[in-house]
C-alpha atoms as a PDB file:
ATOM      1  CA  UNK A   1     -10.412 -12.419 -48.631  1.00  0.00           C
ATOM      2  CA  UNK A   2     -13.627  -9.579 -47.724  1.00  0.00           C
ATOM      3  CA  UNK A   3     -15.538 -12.808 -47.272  1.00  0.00           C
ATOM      4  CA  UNK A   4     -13.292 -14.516 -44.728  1.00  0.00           C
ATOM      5  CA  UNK A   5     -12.631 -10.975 -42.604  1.00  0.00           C
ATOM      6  CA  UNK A   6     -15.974 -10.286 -42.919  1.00  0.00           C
ATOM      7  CA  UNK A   7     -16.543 -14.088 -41.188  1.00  0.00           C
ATOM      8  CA  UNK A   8     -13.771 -13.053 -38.500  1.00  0.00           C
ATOM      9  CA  UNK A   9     -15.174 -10.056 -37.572  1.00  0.00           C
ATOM     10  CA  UNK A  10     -18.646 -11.532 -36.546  1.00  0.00           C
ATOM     11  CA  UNK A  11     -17.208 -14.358 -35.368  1.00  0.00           C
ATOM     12  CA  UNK A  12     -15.107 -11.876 -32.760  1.00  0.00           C
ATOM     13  CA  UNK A  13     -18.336  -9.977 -32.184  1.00  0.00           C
ATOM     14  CA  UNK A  14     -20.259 -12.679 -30.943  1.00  0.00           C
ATOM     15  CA  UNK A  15     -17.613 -14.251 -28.773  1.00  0.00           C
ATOM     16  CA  UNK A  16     -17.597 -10.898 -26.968  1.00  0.00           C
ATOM     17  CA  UNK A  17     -21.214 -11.061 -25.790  1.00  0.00           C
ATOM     18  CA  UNK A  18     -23.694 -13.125 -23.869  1.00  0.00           C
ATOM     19  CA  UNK A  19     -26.797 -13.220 -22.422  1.00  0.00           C
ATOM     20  CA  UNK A  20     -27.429 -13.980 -18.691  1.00  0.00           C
ATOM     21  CA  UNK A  21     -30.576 -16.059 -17.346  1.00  0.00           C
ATOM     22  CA  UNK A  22     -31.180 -17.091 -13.972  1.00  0.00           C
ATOM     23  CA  UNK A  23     -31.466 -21.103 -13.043  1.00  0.00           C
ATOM     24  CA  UNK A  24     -33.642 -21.220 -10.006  1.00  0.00           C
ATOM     25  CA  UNK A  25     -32.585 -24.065  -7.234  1.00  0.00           C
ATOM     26  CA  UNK A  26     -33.406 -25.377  -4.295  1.00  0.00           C
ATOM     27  CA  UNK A  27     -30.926 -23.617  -2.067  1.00  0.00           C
ATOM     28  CA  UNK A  28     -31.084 -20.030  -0.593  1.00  0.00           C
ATOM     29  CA  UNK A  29     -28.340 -18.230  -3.127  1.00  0.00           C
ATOM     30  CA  UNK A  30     -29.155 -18.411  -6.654  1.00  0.00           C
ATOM     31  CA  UNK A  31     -26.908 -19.917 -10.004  1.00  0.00           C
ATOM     32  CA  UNK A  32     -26.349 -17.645 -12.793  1.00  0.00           C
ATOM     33  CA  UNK A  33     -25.707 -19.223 -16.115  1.00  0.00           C
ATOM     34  CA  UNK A  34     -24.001 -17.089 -18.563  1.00  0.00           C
ATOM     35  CA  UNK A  35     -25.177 -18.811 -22.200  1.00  0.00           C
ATOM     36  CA  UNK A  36     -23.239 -17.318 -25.128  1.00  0.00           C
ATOM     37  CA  UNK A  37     -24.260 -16.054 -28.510  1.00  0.00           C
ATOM     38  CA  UNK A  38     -21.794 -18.152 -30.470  1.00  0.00           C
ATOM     39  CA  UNK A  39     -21.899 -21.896 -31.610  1.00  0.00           C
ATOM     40  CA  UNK A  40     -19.307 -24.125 -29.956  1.00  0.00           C
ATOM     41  CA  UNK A  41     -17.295 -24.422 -32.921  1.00  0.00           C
ATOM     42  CA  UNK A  42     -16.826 -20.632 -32.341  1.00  0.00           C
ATOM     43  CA  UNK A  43     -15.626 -20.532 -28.926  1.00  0.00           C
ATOM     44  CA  UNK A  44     -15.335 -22.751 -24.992  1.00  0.00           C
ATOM     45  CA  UNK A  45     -17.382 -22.278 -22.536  1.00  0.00           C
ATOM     46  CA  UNK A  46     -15.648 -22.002 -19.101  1.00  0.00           C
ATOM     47  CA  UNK A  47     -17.013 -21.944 -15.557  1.00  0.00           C
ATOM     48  CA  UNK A  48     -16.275 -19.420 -12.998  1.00  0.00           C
ATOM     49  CA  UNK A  49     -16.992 -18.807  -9.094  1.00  0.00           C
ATOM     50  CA  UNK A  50     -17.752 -15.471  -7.571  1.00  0.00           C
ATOM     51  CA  UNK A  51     -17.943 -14.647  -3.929  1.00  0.00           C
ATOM     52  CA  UNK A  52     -19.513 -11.664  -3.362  1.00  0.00           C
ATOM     53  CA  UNK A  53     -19.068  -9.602   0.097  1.00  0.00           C
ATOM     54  CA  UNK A  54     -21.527  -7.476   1.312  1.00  0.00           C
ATOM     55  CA  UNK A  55     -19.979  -4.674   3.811  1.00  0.00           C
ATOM     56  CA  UNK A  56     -21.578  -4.626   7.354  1.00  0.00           C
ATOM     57  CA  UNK A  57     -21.807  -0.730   6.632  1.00  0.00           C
ATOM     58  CA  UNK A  58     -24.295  -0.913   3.575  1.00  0.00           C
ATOM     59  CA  UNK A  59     -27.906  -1.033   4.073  1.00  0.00           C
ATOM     60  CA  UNK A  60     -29.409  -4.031   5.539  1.00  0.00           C
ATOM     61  CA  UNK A  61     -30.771  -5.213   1.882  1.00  0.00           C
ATOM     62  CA  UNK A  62     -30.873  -3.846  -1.483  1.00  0.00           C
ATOM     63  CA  UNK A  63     -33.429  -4.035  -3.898  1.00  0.00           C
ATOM     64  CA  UNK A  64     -31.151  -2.673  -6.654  1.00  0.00           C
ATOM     65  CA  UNK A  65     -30.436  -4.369 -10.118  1.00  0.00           C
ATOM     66  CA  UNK A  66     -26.860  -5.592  -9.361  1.00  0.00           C
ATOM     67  CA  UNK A  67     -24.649  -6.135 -12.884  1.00  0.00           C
ATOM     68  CA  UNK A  68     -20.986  -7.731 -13.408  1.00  0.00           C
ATOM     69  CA  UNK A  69     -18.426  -7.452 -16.309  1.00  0.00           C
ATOM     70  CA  UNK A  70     -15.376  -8.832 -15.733  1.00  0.00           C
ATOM     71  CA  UNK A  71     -12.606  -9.808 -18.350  1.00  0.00           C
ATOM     72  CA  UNK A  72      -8.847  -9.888 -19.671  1.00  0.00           C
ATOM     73  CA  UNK A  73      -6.882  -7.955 -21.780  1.00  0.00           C
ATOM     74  CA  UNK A  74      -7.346  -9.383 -24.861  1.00  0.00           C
ATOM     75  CA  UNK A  75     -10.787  -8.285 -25.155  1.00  0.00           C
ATOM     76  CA  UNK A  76     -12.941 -11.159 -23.745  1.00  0.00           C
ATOM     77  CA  UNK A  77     -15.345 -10.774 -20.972  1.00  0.00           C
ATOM     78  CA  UNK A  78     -18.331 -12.225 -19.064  1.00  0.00           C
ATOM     79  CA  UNK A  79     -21.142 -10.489 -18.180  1.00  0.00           C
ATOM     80  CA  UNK A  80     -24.080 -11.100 -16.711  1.00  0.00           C
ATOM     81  CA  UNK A  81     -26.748  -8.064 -16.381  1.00  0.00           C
ATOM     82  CA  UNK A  82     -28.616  -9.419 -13.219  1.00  0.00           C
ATOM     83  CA  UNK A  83     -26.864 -10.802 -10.328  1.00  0.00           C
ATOM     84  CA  UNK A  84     -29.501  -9.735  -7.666  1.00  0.00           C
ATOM     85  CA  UNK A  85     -32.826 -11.424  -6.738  1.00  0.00           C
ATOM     86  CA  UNK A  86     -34.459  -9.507  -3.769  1.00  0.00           C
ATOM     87  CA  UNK A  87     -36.797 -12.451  -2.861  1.00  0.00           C
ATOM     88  CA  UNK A  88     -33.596 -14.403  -2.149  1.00  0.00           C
ATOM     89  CA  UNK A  89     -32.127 -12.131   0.452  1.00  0.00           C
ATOM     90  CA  UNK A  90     -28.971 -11.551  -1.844  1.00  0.00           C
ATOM     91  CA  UNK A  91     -26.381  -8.761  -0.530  1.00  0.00           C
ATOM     92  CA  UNK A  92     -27.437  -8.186   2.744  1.00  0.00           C
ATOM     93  CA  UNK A  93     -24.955  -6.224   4.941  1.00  0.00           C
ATOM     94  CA  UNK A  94     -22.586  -8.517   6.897  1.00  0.00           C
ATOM     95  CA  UNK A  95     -23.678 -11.600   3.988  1.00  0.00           C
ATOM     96  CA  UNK A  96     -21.221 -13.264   1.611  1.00  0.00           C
ATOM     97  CA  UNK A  97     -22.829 -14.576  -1.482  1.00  0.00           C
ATOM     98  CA  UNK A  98     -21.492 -17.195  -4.042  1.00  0.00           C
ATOM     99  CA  UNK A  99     -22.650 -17.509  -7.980  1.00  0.00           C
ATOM    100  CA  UNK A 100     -21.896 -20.098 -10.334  1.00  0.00           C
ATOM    101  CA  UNK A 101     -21.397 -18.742 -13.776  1.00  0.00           C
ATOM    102  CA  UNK A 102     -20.244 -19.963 -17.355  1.00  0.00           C
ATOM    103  CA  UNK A 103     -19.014 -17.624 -19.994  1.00  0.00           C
ATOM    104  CA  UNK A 104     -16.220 -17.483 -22.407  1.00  0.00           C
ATOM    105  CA  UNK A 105     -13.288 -18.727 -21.853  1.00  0.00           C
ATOM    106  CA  UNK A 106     -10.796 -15.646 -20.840  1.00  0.00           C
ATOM    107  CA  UNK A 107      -7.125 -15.527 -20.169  1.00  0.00           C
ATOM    108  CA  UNK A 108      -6.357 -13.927 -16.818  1.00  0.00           C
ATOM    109  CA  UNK A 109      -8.887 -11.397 -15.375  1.00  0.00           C
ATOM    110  CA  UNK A 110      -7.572  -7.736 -14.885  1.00  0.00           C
ATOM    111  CA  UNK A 111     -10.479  -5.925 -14.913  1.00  0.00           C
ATOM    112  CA  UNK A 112     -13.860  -6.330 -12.724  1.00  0.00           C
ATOM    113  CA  UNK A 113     -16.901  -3.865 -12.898  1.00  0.00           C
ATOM    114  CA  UNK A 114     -19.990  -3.845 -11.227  1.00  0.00           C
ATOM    115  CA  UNK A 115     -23.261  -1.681 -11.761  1.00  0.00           C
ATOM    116  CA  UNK A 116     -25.909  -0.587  -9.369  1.00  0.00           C
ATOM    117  CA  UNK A 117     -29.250   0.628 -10.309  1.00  0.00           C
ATOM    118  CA  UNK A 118     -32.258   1.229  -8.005  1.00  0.00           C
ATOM    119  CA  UNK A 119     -32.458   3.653  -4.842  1.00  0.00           C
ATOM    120  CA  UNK A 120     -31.413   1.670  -1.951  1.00  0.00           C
ATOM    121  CA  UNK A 121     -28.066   1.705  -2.502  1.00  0.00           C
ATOM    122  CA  UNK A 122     -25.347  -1.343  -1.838  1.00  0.00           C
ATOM    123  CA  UNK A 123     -21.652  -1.177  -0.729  1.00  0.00           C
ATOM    124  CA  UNK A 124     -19.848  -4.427  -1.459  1.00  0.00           C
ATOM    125  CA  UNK A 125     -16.765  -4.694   0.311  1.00  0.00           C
ATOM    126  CA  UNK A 126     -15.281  -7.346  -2.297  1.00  0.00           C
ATOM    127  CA  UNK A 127     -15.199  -9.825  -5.495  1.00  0.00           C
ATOM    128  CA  UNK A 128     -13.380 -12.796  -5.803  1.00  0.00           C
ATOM    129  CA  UNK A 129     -13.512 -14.925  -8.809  1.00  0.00           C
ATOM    130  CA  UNK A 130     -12.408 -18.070  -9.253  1.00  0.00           C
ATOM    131  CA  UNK A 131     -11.666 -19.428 -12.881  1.00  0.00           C
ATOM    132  CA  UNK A 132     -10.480 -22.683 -14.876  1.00  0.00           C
ATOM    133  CA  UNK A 133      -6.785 -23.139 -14.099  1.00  0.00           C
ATOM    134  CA  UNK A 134      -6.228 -19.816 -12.505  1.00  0.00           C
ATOM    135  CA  UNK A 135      -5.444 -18.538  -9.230  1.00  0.00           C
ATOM    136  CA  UNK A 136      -8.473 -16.871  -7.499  1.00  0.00           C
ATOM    137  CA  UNK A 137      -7.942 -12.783  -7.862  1.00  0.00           C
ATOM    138  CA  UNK A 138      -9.700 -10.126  -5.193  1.00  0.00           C
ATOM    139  CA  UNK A 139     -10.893  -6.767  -6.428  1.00  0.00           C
ATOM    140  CA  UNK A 140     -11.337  -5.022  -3.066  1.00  0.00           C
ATOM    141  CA  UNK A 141     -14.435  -2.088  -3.203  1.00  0.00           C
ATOM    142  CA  UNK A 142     -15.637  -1.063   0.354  1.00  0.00           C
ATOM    143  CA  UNK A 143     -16.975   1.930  -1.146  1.00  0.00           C
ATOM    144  CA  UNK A 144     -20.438   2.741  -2.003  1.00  0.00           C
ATOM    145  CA  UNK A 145     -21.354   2.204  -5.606  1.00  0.00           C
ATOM    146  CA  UNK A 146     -22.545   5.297  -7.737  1.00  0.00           C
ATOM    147  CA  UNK A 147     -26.007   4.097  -9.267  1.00  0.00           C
ATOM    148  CA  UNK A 148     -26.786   3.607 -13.093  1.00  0.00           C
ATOM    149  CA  UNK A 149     -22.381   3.436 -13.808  1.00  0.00           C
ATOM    150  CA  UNK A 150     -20.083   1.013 -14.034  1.00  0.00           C
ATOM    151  CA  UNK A 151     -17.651   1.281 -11.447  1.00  0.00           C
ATOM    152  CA  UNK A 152     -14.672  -1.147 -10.315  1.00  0.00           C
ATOM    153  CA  UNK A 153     -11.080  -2.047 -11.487  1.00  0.00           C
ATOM    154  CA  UNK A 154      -8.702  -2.385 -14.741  1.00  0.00           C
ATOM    155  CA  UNK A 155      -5.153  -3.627 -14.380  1.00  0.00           C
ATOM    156  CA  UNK A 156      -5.038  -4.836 -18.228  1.00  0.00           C
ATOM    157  CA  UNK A 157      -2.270  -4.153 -20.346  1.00  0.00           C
ATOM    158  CA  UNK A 158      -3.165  -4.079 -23.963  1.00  0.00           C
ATOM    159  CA  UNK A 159      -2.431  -7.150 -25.895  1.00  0.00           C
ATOM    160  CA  UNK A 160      -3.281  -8.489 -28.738  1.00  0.00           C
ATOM    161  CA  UNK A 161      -3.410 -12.155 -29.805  1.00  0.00           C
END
């Protein structure tokens, strides 16, 4: 029975983390691939689409290391710790920008936090992800983000499963 929990409790640990790496491509906006920690037997792998909007009012680029967490209530979430790549023009003010990302599979997203750190400074006026077999969901910022917190939105009720 220890043995078993034991098993279950690392297998829950490492479903709730990943790592991030960027894929470099040909076009202009870059693909982040969210690879997880866990085997497949362990836990899906799901894609997801983010459109990021940069406000007209933030500076005209940022240099800052830009982070994501988003997730349900049930615990599971995606991260990835670097969205930005300066030499790629990404979150410019007035720019929309689009990533591709996989991660664990996650019931529907509530919550959506983003992290600035660096000295330039970045407003994003708003996140929209797209997942598997869900309808698209908005987080709406338009406010500068405080640098080296997370900062954004939970509407999660507790649940368990």
């Amino acid at each position: 029975m220890g043995g078993r929990l034991l098993f279950l409790s690392l297998a829950a640990f490492l479903f709730s983390f990943s790592q991030a790496r960027l894929i470099t491509s040909t076009s202009t906006k870059p693909q982040i691939f969210i690879e997880t920690n866990q085997s497949a037997a362990t836990a899906r792998s799901c894609p997801y689409t983010l459109t990021i909007k940069t406000s007209c009012s933030s500076p005209k680029y940022t240099r800052d290391r830009v982070s994501i967490a988003f997730g349900d209530s049930y615990g599971f979430e995606v991260h990835a710790p670097r969205l930005d790549n300066p030499s790629a023009k990404i979150f410019e003010s007035c720019s929309t920008d689009t990533f591709q990302i996989r991660g664990p599979c996650i019931y529907e997203i509530c919550y959506l936090n983003l992290k600035r750190v660096g000295s330039d400074g970045w407003k994003p006026e708003s996140v929209k992800v797209y997942g598997p077999d869900r309808p698209a969901i908005t987080f709406k910022y338009d406010k500068f983000l405080p640098n080296g917190v997370w900062f954004g939105f939970n509407h999660c009720h507790k649940r368990s499963l």
